[in-house]
N, C-alpha and C. Protein backbone atom coordinates (compact mmCIF):
# COMPACT_ATOMS: atom_id res chain seq x y z
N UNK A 1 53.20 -18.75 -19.07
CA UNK A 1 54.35 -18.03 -19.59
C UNK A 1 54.38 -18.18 -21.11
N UNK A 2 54.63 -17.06 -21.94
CA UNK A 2 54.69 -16.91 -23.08
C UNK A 2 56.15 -17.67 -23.85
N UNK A 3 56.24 -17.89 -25.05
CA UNK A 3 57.81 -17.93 -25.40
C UNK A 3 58.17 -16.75 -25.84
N UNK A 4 59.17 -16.19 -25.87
CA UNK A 4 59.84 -15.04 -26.43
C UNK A 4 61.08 -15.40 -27.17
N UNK A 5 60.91 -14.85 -28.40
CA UNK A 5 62.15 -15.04 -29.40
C UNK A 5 63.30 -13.83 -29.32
N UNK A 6 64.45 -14.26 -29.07
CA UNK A 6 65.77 -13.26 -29.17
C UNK A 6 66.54 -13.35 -30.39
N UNK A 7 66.79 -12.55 -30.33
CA UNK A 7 68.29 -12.34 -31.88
C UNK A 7 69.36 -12.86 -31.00
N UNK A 8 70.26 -13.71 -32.22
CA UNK A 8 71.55 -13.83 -31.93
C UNK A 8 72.51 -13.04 -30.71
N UNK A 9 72.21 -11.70 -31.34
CA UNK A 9 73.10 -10.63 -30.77
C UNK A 9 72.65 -10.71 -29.37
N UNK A 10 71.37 -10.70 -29.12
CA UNK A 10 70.70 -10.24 -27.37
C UNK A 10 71.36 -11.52 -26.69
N UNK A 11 71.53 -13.00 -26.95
CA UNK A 11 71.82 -14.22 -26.74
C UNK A 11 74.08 -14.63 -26.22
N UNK A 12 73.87 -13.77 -27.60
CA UNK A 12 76.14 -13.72 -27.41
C UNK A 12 76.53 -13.49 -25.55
N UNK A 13 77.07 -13.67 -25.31
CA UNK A 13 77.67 -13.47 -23.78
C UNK A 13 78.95 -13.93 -23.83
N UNK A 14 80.00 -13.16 -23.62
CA UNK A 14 81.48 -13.06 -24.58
C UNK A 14 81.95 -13.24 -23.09
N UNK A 15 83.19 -14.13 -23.08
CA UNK A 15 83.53 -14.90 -21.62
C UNK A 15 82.95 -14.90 -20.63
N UNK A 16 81.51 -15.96 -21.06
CA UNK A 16 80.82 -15.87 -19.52
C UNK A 16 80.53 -17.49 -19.99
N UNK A 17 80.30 -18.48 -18.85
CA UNK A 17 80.42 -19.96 -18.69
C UNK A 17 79.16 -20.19 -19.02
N UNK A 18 78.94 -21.05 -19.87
CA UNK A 18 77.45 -21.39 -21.04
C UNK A 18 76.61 -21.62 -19.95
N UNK A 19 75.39 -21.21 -19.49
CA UNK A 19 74.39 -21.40 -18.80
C UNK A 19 73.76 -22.87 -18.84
N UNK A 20 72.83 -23.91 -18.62
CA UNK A 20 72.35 -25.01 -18.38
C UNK A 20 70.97 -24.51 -18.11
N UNK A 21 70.19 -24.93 -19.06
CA UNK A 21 68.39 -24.78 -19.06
C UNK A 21 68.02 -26.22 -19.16
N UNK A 22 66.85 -26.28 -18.17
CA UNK A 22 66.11 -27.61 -18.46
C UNK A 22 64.77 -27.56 -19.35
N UNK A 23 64.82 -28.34 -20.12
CA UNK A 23 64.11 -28.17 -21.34
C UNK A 23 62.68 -29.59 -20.60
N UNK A 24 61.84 -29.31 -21.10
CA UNK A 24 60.36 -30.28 -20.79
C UNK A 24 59.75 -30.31 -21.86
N UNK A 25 59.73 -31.82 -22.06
CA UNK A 25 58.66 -32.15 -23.57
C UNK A 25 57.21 -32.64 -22.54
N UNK A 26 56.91 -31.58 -23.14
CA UNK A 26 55.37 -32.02 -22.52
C UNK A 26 54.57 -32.78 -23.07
N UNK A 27 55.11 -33.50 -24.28
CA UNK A 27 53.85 -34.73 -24.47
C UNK A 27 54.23 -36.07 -23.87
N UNK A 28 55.91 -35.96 -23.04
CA UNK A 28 56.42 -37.24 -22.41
C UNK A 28 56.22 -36.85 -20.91
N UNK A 29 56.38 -35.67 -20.55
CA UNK A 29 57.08 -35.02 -19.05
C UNK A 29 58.48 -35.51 -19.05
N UNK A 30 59.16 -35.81 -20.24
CA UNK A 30 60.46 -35.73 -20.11
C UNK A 30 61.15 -34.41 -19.70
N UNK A 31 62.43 -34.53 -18.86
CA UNK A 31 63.33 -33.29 -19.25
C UNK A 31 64.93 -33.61 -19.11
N UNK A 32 65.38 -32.61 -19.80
CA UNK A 32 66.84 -32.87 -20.09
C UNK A 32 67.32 -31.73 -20.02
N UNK A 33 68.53 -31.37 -19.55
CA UNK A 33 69.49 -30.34 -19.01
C UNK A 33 69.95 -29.66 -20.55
N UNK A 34 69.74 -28.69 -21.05
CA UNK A 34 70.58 -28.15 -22.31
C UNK A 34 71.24 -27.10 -22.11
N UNK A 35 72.41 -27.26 -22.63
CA UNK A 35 73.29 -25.79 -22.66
C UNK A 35 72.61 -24.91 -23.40
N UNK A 36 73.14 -23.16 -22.88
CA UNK A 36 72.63 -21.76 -24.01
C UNK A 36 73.54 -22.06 -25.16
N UNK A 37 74.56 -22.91 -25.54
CA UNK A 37 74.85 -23.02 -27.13
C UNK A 37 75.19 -24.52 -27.68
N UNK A 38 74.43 -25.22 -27.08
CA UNK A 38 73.46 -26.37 -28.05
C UNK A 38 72.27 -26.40 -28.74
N UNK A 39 72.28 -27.12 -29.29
CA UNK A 39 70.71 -26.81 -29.93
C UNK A 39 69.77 -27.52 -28.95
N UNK A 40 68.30 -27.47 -29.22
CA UNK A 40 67.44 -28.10 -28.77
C UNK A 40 67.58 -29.37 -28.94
N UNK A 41 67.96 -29.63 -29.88
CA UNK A 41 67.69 -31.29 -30.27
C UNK A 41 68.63 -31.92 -30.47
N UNK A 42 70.12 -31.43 -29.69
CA UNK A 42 71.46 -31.44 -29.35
C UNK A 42 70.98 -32.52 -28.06
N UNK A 43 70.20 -31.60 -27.24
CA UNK A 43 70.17 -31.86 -25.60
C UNK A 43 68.89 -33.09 -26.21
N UNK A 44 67.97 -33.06 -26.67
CA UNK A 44 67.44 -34.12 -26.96
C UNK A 44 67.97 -35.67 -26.74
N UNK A 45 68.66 -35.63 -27.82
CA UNK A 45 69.73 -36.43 -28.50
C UNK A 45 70.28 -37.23 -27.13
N UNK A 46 70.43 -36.72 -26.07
CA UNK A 46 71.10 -37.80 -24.80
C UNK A 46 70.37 -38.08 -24.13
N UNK A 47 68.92 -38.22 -24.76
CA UNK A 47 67.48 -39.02 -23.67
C UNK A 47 67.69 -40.19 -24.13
N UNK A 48 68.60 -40.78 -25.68
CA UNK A 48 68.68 -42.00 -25.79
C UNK A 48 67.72 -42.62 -26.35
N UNK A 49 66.29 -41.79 -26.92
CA UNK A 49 65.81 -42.53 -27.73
C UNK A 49 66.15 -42.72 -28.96
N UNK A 50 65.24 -43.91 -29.42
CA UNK A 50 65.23 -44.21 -31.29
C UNK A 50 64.75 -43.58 -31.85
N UNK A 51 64.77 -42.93 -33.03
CA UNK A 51 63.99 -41.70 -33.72
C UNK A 51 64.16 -40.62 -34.36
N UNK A 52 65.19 -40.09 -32.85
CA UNK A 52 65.35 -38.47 -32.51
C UNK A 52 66.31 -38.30 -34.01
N UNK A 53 65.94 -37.58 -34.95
CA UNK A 53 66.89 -37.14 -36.08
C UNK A 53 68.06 -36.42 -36.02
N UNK A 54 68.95 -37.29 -36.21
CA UNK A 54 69.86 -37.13 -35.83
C UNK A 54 71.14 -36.16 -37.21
N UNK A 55 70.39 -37.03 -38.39
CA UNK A 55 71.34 -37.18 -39.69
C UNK A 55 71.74 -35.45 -39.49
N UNK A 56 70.55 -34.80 -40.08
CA UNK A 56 70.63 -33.43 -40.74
C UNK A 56 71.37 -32.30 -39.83
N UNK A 57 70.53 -32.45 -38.98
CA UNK A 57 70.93 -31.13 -37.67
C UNK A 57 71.07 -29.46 -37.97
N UNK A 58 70.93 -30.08 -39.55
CA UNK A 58 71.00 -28.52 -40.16
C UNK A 58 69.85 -27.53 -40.48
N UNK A 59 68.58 -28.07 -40.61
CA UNK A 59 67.66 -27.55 -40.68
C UNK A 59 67.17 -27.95 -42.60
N UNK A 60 67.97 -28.75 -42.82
CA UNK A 60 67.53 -28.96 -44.20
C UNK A 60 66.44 -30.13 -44.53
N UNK A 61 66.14 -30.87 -43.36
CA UNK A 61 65.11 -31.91 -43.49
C UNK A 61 63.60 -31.65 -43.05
N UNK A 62 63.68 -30.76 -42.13
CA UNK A 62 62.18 -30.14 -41.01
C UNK A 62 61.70 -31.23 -40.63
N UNK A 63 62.63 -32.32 -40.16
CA UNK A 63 61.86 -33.68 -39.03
C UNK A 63 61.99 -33.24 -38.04
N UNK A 64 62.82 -32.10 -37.45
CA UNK A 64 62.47 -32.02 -35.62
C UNK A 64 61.88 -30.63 -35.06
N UNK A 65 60.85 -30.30 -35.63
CA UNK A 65 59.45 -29.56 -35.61
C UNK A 65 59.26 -29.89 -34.02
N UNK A 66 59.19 -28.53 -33.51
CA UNK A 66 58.50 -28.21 -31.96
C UNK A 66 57.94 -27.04 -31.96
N UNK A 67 56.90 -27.24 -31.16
CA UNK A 67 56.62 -26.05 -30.63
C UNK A 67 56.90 -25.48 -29.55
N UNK A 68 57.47 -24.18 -29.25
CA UNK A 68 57.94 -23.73 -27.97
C UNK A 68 57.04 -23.28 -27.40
N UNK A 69 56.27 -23.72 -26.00
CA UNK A 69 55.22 -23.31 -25.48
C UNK A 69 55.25 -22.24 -24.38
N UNK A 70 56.69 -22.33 -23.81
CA UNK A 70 57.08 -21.21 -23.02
C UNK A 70 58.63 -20.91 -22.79
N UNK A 71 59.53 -19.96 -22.51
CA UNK A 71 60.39 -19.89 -22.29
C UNK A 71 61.25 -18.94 -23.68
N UNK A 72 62.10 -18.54 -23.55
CA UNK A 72 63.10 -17.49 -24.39
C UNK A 72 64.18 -18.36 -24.95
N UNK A 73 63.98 -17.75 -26.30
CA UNK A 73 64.42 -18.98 -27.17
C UNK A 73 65.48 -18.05 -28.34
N UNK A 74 66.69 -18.29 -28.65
CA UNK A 74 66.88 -17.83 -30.12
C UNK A 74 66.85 -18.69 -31.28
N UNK A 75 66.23 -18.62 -32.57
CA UNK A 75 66.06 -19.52 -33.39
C UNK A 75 66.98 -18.74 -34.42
N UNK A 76 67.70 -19.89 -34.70
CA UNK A 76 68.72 -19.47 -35.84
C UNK A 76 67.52 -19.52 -37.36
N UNK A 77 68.30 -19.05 -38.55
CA UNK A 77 67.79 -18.80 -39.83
C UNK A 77 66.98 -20.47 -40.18
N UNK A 78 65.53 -20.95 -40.27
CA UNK A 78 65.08 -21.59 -40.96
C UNK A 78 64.62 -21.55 -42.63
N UNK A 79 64.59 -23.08 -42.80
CA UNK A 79 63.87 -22.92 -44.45
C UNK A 79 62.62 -22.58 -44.48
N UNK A 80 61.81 -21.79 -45.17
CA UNK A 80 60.77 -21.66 -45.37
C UNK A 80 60.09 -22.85 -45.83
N UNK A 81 60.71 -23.87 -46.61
CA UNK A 81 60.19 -25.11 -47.23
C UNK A 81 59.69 -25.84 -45.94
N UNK A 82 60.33 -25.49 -44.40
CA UNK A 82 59.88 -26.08 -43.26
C UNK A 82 59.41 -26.00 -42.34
N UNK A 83 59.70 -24.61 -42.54
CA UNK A 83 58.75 -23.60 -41.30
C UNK A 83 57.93 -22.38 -41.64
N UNK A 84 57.19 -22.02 -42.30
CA UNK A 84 56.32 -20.70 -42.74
C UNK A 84 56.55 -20.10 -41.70
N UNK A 85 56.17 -18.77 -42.31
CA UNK A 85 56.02 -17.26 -41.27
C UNK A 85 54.92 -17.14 -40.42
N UNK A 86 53.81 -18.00 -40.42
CA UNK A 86 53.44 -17.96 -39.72
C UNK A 86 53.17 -18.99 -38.88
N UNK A 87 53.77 -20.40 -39.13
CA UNK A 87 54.13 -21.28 -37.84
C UNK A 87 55.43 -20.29 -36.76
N UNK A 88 56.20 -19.69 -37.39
CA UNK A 88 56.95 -19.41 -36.72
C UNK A 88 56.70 -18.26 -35.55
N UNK A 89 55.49 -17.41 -36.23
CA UNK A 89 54.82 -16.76 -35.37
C UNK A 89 54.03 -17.32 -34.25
N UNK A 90 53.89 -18.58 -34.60
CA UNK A 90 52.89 -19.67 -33.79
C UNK A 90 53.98 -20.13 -32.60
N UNK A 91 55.50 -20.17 -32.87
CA UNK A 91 56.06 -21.05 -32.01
C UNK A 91 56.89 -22.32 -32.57
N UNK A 92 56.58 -22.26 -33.67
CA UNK A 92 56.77 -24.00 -34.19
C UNK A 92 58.47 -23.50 -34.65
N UNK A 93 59.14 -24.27 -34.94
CA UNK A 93 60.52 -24.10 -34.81
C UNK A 93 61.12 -25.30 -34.96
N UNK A 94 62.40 -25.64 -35.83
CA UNK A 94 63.02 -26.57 -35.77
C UNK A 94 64.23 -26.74 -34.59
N UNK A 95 63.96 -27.99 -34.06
CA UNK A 95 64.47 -28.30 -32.58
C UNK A 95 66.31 -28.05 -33.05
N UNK A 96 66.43 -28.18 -34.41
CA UNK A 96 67.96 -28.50 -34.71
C UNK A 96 68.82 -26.81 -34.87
N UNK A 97 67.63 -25.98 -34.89
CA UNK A 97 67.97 -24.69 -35.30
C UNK A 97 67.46 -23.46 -33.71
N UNK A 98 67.59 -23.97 -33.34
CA UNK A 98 67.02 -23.50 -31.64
C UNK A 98 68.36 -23.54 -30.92
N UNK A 99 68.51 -22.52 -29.79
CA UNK A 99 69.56 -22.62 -28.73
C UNK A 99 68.51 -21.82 -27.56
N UNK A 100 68.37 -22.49 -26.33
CA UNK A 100 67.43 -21.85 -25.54
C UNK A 100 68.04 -21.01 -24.59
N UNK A 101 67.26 -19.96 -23.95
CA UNK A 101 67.86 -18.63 -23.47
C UNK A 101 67.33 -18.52 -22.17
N UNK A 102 66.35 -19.54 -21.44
CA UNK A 102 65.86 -19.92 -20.53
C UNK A 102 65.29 -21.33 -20.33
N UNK A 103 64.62 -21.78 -19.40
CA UNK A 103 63.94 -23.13 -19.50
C UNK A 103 62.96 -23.17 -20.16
N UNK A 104 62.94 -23.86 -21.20
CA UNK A 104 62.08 -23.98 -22.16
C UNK A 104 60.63 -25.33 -21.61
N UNK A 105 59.81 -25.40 -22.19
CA UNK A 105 58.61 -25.75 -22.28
C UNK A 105 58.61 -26.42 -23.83
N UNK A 106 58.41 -27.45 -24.38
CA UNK A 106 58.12 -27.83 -25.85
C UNK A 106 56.77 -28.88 -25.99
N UNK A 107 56.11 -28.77 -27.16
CA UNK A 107 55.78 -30.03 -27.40
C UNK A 107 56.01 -30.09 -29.02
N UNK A 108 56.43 -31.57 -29.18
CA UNK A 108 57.00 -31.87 -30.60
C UNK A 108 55.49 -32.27 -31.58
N UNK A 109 55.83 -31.84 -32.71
CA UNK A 109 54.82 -31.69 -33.95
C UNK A 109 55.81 -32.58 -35.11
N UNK A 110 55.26 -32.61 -35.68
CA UNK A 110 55.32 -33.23 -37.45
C UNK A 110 55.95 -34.98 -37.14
N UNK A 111 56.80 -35.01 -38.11
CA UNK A 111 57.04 -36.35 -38.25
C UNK A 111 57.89 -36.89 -36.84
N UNK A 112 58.64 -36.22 -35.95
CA UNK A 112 59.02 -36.57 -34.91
C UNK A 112 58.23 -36.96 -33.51
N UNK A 113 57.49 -36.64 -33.69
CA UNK A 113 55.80 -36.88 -33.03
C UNK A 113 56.04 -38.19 -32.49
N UNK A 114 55.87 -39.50 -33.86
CA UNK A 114 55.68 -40.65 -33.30
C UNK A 114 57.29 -40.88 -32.56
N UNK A 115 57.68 -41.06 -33.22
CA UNK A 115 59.13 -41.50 -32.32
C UNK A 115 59.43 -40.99 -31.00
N UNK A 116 59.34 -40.10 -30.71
CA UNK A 116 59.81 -39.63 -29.39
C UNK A 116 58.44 -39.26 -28.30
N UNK A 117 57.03 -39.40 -29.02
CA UNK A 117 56.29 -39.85 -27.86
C UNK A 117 55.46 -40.96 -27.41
N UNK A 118 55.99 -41.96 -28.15
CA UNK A 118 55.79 -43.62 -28.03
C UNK A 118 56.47 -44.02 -26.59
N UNK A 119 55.70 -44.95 -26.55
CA UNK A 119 56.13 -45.61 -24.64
C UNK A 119 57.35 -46.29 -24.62
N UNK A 120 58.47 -45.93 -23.83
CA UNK A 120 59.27 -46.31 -23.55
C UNK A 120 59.54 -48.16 -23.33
């Protein structure tokens, strides 16, 4: 399965009860339940590890770099200082700027790498 990127607009669903996607980091076989309007690395964030970047959440640091390997995704506005046009064509995406639109598939890249796929 491919990932597919949506706009905001295709994603909105105006009084309807936030959906629940299970998200899979495939370099742990972790997974965690995320709402359609949390971020990726919202739902992260309650696996309870050490690491997971927490500070920014805004997209102004580019520590929580993933790649979406399958599943329908909307990615809100990134920095270019963190994501080029053509990682983004690749998939790569900041986990803090993501809300998923199905069950997603990830594996994490850049500096979040070590922290969250070190042995429990």
């Amino acid at each position: 399965m491919q990932s597919k990127r949506r706009t905001p607009r295709e994603h909105r669903r105006v009084g309807v009860c936030a959906m629940k996607y299970q998200i899979v980091i495939e370099d742990t076989g972790e997974q965690y339940p995320c709402d359609e309007r949390e971020s990726v690395l919202e739902g992260m964030a309650r696996l309870g590890r050490r690491g997971i970047p927490l500070g920014c959440r805004g997209g102004g640091c580019g520590v929580c770099k993933v790649r979406i390997l399958s599943g329908e995704y909307v990615a809100k506005v990134m920095s270019r200082a963190h994501v080029s046009a053509a990682e983004l064509a690749d998939g790569i995406v900041l986990a803090c700027r993501v809300l998923p639109g199905s069950d997603l598939s990830v594996e994490v890249t850049g500096k979040m790498k070590k922290s969250v796929c070190r042995p429990l």
